[in-house]
C-alpha atoms as a PDB file:
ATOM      1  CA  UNK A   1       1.974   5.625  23.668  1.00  0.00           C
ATOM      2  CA  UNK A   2       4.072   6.734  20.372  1.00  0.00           C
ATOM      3  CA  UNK A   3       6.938   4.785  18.827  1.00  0.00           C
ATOM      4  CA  UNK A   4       9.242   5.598  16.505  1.00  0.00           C
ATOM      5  CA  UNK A   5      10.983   2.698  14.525  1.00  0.00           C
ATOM      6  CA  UNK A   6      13.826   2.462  12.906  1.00  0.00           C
ATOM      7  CA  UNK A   7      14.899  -0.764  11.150  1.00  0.00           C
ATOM      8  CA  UNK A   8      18.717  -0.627  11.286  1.00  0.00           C
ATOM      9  CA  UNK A   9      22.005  -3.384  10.702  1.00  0.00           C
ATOM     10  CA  UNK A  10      22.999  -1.476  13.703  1.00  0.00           C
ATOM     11  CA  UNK A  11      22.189   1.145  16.796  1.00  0.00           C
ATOM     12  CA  UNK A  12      23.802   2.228  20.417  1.00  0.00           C
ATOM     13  CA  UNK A  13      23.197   4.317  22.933  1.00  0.00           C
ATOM     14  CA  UNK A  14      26.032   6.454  24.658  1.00  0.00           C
ATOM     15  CA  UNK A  15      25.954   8.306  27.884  1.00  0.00           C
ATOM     16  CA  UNK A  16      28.793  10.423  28.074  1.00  0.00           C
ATOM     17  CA  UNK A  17      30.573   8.613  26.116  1.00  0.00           C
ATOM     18  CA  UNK A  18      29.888   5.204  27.747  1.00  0.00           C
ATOM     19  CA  UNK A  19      27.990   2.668  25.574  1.00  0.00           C
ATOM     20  CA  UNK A  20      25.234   1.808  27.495  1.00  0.00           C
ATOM     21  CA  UNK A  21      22.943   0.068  24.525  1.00  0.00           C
ATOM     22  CA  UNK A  22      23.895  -1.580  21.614  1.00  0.00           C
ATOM     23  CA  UNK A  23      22.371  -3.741  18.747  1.00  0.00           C
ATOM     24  CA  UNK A  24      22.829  -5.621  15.101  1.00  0.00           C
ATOM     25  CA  UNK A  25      20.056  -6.295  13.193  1.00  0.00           C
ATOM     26  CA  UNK A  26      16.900  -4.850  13.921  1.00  0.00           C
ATOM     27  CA  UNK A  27      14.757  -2.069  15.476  1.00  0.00           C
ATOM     28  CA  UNK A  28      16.017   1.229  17.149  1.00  0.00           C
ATOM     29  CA  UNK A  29      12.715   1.854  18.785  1.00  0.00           C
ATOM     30  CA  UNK A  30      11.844   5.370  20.644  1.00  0.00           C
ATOM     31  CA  UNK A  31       8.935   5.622  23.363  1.00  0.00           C
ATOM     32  CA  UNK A  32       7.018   8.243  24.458  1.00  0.00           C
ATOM     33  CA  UNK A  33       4.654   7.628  27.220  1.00  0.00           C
ATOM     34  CA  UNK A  34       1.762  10.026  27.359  1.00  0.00           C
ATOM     35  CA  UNK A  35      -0.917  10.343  30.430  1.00  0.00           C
ATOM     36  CA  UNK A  36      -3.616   7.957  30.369  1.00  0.00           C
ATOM     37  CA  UNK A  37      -1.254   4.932  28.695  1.00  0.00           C
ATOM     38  CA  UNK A  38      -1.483   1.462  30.263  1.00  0.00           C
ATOM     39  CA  UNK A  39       0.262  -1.585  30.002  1.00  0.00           C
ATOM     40  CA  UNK A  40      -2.248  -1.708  27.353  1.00  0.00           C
ATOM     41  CA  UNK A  41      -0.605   0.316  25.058  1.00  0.00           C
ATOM     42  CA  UNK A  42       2.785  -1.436  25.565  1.00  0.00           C
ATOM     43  CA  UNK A  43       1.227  -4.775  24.937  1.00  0.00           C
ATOM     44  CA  UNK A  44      -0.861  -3.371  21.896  1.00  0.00           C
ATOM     45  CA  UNK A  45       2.800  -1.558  20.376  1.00  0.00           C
ATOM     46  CA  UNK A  46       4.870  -4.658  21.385  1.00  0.00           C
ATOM     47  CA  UNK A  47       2.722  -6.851  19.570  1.00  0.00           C
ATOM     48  CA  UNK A  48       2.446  -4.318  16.169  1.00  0.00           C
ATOM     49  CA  UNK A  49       6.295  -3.957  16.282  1.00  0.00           C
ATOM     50  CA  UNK A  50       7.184  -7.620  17.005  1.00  0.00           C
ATOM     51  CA  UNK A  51       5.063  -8.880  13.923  1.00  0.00           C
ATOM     52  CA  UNK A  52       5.003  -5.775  11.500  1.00  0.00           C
ATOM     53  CA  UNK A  53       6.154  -6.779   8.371  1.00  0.00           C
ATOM     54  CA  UNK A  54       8.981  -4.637   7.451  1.00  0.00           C
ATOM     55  CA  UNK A  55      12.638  -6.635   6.879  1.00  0.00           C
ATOM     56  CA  UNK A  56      13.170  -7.881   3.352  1.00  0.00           C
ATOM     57  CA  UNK A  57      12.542 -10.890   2.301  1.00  0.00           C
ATOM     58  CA  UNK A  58      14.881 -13.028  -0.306  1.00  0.00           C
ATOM     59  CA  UNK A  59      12.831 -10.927  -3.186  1.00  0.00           C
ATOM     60  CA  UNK A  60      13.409  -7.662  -1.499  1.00  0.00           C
ATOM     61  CA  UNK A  61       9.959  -7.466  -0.487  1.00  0.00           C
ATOM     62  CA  UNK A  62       8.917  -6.066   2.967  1.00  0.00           C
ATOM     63  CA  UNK A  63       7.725  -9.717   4.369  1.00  0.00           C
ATOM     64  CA  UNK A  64       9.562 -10.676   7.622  1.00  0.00           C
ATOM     65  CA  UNK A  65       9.016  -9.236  10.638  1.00  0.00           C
ATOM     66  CA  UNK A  66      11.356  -8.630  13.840  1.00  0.00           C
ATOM     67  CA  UNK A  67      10.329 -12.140  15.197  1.00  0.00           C
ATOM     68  CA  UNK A  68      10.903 -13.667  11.461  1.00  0.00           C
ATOM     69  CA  UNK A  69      14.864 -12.099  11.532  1.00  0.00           C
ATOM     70  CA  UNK A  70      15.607 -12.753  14.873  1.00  0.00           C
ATOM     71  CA  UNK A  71      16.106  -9.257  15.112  1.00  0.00           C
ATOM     72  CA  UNK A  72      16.636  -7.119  18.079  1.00  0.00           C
ATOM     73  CA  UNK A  73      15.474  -3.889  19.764  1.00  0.00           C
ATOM     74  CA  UNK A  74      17.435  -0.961  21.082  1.00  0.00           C
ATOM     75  CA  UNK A  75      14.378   0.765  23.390  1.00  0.00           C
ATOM     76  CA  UNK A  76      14.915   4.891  23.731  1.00  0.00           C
ATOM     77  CA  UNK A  77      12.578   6.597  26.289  1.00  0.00           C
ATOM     78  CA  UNK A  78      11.556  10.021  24.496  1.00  0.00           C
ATOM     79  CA  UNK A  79       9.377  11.976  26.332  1.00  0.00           C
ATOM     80  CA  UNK A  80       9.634  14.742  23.247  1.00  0.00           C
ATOM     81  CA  UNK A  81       7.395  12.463  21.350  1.00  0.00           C
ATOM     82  CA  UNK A  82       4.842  13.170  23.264  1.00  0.00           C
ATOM     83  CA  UNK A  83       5.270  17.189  23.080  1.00  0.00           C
ATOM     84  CA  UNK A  84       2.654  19.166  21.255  1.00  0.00           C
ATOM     85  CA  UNK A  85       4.111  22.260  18.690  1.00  0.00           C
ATOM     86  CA  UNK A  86       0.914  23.413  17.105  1.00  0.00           C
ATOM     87  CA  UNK A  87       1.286  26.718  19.129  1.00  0.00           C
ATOM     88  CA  UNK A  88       3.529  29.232  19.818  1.00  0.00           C
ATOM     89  CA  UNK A  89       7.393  27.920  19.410  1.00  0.00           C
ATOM     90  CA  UNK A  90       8.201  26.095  22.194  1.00  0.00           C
ATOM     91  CA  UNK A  91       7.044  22.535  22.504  1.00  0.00           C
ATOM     92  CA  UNK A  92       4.137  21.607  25.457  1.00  0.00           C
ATOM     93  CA  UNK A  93       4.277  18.346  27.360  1.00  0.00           C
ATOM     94  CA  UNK A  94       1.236  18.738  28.761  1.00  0.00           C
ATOM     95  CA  UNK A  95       0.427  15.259  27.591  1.00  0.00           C
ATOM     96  CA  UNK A  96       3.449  13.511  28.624  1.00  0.00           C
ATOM     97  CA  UNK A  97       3.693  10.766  31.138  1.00  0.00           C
ATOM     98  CA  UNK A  98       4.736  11.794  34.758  1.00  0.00           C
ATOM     99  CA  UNK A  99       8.607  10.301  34.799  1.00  0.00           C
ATOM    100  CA  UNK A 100       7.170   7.895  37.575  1.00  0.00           C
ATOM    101  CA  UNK A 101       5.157   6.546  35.016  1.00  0.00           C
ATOM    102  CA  UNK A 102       6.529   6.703  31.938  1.00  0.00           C
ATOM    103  CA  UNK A 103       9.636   4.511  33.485  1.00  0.00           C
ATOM    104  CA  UNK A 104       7.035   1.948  34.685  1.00  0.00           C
ATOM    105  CA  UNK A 105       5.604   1.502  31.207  1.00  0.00           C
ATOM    106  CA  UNK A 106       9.215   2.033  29.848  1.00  0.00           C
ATOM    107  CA  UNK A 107      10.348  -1.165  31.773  1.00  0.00           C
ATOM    108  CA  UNK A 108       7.249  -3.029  31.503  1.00  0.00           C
ATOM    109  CA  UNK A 109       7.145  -2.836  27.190  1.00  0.00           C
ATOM    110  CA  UNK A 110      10.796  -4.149  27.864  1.00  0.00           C
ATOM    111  CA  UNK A 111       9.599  -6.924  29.658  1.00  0.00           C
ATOM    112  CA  UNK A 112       7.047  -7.891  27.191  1.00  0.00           C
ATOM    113  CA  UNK A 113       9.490  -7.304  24.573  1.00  0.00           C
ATOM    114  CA  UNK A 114      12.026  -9.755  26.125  1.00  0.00           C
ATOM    115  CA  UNK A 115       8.776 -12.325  26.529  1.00  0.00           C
ATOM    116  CA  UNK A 116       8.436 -12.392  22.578  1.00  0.00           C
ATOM    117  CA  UNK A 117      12.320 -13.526  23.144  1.00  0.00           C
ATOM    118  CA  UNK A 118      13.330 -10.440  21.619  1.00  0.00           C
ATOM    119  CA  UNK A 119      16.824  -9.444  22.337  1.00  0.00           C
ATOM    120  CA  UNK A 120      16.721  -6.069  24.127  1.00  0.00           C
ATOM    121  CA  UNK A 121      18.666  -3.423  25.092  1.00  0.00           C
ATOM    122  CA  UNK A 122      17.697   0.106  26.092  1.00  0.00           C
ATOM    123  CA  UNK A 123      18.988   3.587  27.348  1.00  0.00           C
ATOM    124  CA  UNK A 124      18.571   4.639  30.733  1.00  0.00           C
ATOM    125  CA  UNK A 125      15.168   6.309  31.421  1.00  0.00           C
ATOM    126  CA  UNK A 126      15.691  10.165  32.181  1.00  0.00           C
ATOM    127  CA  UNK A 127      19.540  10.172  30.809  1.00  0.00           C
ATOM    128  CA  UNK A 128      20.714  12.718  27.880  1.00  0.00           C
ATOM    129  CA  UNK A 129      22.003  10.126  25.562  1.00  0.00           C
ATOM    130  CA  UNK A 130      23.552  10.089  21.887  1.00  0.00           C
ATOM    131  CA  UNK A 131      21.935   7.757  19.990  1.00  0.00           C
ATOM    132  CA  UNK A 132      23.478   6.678  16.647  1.00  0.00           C
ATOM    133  CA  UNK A 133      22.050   4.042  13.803  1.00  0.00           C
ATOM    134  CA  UNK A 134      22.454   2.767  10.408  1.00  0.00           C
ATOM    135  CA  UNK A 135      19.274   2.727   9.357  1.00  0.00           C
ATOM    136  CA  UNK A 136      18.291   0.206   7.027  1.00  0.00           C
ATOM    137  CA  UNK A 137      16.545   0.898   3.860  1.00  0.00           C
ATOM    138  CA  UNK A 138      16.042   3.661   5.081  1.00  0.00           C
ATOM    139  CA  UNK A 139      12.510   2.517   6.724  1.00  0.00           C
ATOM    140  CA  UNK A 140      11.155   4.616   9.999  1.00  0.00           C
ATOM    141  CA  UNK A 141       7.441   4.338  10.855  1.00  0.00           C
ATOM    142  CA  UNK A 142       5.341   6.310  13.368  1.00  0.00           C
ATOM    143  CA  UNK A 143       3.384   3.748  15.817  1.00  0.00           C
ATOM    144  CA  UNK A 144       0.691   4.985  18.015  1.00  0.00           C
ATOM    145  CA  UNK A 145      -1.263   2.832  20.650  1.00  0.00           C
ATOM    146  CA  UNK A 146      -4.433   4.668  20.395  1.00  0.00           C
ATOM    147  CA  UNK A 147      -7.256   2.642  18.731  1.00  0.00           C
ATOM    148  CA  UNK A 148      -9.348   4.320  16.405  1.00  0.00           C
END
């Protein structure tokens, strides 16, 4: 499982024009689900992101984390995380999720998201959406649930 975080003041989610997602403080967070994940990997990335230090402190030092801030998460399926480019010029998702299960594991991080009593919102799974942010800092980090 890959995520993508963003710490932002703010981020939505529009669907043809229709807000469907929207946040203040916190974490714009994008999830692929690739074959073989588990719940897992959403507990294992729902942990890292909930406690990752990376909001300022009162010294302007990266010491709070999303539960410290109160912060929230906007939650973006994107199964284009998972697509491989090392070949040719068109991407292979050869590793992603099937949609059955990537929106299983989509919804269940959500859920253990919301049990950290994180403030969620989200996209809807399978949608083309326009998602917009004020990124914070700017500060993005690549998360991946495989152990190594």
């Amino acid at each position: 499982m890959i995520a993508v975080i963003q710490r932002c003041s703010k981020a939505k989610v529009s669907i043809r024009d229709t807000v469907v997602g929207e946040i203040g403080n916190g974490l714009l967070v994008l999830l692929g689900v690739e074959k073989n994940d588990s719940e897992s990997d959403a507990e294992y990335l729902v942990k890292k992101i909930t406690k990752l230090r990376i909001f300022n402190d009162k010294n302007a030092k990266m010491n709070l984390s999303l539960l410290d801030v109160k912060g929230s998460a906007l939650v973006v399926s994107q199964f284009t995380l998972c697509g491989n480019t090392q070949k040719g010029r068109r991407p292979s998702f050869i590793h992603a999720a099937s949609p059955k299960e990537a929106n299983r594991l989509y919804i269940y991080f959500m859920e253990k998201l919301k049990e950290q009593k994180v403030p969620v919102s989200s996209g809807e799974f399978g949608e083309t959406m326009d998602v917009s942010l004020v990124n914070n800092g700017p500060v993005t980090f690549v998360l991946n649930s495989i152990k190594k």
